[in-house]
PDB file of N, CA and C in Angstrom:
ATOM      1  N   UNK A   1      83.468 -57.931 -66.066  1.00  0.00           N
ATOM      2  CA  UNK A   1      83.807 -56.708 -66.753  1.00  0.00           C
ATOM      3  C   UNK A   1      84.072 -57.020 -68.224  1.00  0.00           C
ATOM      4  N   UNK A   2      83.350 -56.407 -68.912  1.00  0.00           N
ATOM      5  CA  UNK A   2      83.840 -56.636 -70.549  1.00  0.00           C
ATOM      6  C   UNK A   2      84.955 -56.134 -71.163  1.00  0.00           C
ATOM      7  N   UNK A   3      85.295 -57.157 -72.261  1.00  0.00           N
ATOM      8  CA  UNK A   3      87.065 -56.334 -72.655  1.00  0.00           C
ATOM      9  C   UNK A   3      86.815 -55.192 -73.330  1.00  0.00           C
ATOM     10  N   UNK A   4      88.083 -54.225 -73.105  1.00  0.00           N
ATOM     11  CA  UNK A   4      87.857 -52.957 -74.383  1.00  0.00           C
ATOM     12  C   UNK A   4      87.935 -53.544 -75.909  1.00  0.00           C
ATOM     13  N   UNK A   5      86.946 -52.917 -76.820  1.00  0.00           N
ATOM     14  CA  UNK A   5      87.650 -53.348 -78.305  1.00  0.00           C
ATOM     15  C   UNK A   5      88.336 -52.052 -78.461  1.00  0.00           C
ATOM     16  N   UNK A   6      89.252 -52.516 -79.077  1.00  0.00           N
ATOM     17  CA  UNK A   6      89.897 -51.318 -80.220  1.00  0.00           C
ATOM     18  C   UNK A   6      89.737 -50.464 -81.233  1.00  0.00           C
ATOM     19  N   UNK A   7      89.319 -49.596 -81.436  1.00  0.00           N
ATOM     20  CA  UNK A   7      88.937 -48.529 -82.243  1.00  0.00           C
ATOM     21  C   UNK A   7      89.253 -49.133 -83.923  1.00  0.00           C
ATOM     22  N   UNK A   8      88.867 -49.098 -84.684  1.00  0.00           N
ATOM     23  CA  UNK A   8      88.969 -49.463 -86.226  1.00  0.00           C
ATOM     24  C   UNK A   8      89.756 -47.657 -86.820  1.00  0.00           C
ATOM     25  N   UNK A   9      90.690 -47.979 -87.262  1.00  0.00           N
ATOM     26  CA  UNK A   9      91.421 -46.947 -87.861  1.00  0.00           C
ATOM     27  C   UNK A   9      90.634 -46.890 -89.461  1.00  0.00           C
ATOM     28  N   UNK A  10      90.370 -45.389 -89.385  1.00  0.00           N
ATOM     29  CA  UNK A  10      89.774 -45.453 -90.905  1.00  0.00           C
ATOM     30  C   UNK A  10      91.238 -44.900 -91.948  1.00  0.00           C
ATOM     31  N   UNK A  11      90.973 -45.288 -92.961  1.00  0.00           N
ATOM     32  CA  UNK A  11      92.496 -44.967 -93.949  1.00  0.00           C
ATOM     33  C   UNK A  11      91.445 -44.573 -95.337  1.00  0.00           C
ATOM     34  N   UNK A  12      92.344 -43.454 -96.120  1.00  0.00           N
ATOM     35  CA  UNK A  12      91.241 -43.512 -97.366  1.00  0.00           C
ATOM     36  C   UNK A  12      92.371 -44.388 -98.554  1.00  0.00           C
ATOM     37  N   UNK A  13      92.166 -44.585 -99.404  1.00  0.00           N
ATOM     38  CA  UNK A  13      93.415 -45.377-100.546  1.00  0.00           C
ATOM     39  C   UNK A  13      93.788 -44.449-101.675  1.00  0.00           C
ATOM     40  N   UNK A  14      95.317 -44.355-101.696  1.00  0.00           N
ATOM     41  CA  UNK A  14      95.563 -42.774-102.615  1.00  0.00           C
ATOM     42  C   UNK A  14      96.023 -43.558-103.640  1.00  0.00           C
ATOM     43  N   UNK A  15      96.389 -44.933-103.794  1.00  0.00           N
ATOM     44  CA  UNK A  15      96.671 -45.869-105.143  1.00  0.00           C
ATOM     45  C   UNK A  15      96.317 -46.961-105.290  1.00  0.00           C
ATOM     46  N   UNK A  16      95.633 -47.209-106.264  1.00  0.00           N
ATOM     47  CA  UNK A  16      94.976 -48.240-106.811  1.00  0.00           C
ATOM     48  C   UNK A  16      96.170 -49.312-106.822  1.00  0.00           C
ATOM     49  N   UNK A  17      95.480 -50.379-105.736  1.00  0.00           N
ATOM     50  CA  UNK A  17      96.383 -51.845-105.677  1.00  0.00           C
ATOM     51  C   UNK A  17      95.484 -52.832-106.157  1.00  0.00           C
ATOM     52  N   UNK A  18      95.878 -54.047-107.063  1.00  0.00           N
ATOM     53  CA  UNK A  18      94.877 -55.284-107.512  1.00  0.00           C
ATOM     54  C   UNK A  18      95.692 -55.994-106.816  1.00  0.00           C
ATOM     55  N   UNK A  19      95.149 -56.800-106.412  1.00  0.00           N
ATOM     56  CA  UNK A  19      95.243 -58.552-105.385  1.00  0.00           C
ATOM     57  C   UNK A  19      95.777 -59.235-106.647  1.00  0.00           C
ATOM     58  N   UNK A  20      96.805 -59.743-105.444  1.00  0.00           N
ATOM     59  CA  UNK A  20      97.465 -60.859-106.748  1.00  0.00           C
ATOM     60  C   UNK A  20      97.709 -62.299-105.950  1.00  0.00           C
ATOM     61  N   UNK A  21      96.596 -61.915-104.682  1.00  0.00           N
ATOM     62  CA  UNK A  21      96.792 -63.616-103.640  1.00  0.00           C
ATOM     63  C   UNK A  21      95.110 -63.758-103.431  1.00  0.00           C
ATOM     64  N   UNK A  22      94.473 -65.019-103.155  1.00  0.00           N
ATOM     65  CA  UNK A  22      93.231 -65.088-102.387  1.00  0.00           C
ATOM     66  C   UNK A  22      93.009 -63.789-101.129  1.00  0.00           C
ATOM     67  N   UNK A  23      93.869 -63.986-100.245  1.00  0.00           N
ATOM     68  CA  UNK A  23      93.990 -63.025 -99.417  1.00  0.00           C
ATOM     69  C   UNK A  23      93.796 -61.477 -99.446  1.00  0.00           C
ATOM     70  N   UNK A  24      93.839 -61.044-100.293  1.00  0.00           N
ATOM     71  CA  UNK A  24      93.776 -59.756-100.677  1.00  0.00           C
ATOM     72  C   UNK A  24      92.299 -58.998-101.308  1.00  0.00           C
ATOM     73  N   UNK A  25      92.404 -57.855-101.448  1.00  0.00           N
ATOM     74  CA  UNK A  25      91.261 -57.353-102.468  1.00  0.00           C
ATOM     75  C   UNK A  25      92.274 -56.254-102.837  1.00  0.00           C
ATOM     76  N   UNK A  26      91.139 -55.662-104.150  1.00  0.00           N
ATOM     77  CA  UNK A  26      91.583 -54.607-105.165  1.00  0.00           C
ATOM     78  C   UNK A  26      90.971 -53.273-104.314  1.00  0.00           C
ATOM     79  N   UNK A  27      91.922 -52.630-104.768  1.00  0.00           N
ATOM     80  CA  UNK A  27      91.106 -51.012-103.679  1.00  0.00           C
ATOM     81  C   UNK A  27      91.287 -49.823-104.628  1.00  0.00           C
ATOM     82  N   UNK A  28      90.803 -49.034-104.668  1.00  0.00           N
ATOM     83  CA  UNK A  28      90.749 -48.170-106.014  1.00  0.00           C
ATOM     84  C   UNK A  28      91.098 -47.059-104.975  1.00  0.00           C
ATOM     85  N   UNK A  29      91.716 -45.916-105.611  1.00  0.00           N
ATOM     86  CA  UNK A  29      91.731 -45.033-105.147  1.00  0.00           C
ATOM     87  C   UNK A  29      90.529 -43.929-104.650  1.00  0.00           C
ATOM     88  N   UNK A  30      90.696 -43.722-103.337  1.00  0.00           N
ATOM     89  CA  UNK A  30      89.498 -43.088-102.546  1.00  0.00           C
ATOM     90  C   UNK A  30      88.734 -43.853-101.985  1.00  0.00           C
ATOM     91  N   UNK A  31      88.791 -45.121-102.341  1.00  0.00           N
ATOM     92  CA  UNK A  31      88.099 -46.257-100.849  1.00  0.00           C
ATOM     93  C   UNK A  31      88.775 -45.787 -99.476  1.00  0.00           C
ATOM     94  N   UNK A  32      87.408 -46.069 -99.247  1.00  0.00           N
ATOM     95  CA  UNK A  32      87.393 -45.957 -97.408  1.00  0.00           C
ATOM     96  C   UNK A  32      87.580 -47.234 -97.031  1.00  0.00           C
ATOM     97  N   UNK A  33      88.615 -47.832 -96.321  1.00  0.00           N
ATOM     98  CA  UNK A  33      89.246 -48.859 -95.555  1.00  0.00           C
ATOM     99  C   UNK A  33      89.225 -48.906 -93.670  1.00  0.00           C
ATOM    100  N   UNK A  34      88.715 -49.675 -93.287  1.00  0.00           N
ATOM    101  CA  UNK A  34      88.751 -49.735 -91.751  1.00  0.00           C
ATOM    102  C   UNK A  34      89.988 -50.517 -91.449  1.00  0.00           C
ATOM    103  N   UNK A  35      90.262 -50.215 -90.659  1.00  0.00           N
ATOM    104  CA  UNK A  35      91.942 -51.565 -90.707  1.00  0.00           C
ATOM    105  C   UNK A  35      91.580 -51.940 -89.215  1.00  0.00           C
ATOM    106  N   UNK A  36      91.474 -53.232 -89.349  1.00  0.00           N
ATOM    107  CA  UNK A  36      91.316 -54.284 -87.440  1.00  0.00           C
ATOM    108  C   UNK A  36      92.745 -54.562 -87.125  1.00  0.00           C
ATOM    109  N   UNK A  37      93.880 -54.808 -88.052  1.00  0.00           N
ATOM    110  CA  UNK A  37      94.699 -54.862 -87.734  1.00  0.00           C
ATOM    111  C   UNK A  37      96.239 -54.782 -88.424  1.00  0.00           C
ATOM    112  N   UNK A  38      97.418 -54.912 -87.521  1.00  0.00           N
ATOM    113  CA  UNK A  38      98.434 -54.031 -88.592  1.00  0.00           C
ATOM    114  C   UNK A  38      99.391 -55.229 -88.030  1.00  0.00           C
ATOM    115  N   UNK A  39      99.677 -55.970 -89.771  1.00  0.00           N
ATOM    116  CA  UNK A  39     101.418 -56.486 -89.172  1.00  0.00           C
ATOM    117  C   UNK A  39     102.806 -56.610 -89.724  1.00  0.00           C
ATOM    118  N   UNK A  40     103.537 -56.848 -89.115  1.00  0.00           N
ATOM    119  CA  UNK A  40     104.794 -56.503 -88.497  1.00  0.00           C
ATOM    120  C   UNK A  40     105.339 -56.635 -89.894  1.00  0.00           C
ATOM    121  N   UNK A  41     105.363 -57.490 -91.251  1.00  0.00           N
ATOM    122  CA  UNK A  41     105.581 -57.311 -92.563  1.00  0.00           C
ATOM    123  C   UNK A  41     105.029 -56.417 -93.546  1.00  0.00           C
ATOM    124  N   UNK A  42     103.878 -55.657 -92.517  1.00  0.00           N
ATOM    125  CA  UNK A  42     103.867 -54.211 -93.602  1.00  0.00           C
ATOM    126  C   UNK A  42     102.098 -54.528 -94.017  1.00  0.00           C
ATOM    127  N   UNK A  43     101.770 -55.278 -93.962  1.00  0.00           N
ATOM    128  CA  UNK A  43     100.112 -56.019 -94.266  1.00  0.00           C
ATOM    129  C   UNK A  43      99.400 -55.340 -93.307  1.00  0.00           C
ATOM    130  N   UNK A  44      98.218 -55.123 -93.559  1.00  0.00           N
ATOM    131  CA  UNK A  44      97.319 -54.978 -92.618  1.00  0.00           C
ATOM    132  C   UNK A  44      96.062 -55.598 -92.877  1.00  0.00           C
ATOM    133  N   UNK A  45      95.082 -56.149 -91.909  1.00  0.00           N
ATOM    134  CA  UNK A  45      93.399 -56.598 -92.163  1.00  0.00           C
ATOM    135  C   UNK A  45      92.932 -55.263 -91.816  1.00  0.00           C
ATOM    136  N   UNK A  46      91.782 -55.270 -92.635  1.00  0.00           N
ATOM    137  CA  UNK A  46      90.598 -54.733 -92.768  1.00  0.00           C
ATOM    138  C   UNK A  46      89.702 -54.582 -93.611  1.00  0.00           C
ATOM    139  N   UNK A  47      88.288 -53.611 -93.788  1.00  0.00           N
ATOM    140  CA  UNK A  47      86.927 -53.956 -94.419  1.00  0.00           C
ATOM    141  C   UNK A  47      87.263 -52.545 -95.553  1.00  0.00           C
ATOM    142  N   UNK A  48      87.009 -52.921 -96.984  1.00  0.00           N
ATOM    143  CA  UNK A  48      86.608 -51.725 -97.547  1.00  0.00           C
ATOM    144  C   UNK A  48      85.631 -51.586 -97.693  1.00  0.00           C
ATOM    145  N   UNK A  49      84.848 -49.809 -97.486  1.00  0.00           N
ATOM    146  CA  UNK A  49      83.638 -49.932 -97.172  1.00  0.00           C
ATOM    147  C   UNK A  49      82.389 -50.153 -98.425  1.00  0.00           C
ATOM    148  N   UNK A  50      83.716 -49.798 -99.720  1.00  0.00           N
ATOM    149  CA  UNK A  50      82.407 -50.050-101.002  1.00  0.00           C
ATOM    150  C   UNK A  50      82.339 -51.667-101.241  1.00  0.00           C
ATOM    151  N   UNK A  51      81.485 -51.975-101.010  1.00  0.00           N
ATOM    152  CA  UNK A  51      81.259 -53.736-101.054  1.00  0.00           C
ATOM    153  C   UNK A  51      81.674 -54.489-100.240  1.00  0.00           C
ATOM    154  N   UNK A  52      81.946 -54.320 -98.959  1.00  0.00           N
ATOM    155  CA  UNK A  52      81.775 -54.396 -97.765  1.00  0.00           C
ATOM    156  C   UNK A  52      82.977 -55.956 -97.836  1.00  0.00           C
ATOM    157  N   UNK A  53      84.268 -56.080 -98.328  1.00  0.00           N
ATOM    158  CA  UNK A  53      84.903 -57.185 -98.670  1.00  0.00           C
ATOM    159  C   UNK A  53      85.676 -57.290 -97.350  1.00  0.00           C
TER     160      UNK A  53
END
């Protein structure tokens, strides 16, 4: 039996944040963001969809 994946939460970005770690990217306001995942310090992973980072 195959595992379920989890649905990708879409988020749009209402303020422009710049990366100030490797880890990060810049997101301008009105990027479309998929988020894979959310943690417990407030961070989350995911893909923005303009330039696919």
């Amino acid at each position: 039996m195959a595992a379920k994946k989890k649905a990708l939460e879409r988020f749009v970005v209402k303020l422009r944040f710049l990366k100030t770690r490797p880890d990060e990217m810049d997101l301008d306001q009105g990027d479309v963001v998929l988020v894979s995942a959310k943690f417990n310090d407030g961070w989350f992973k995911g893909i923005r969809l303009r330039g696919y980072k």
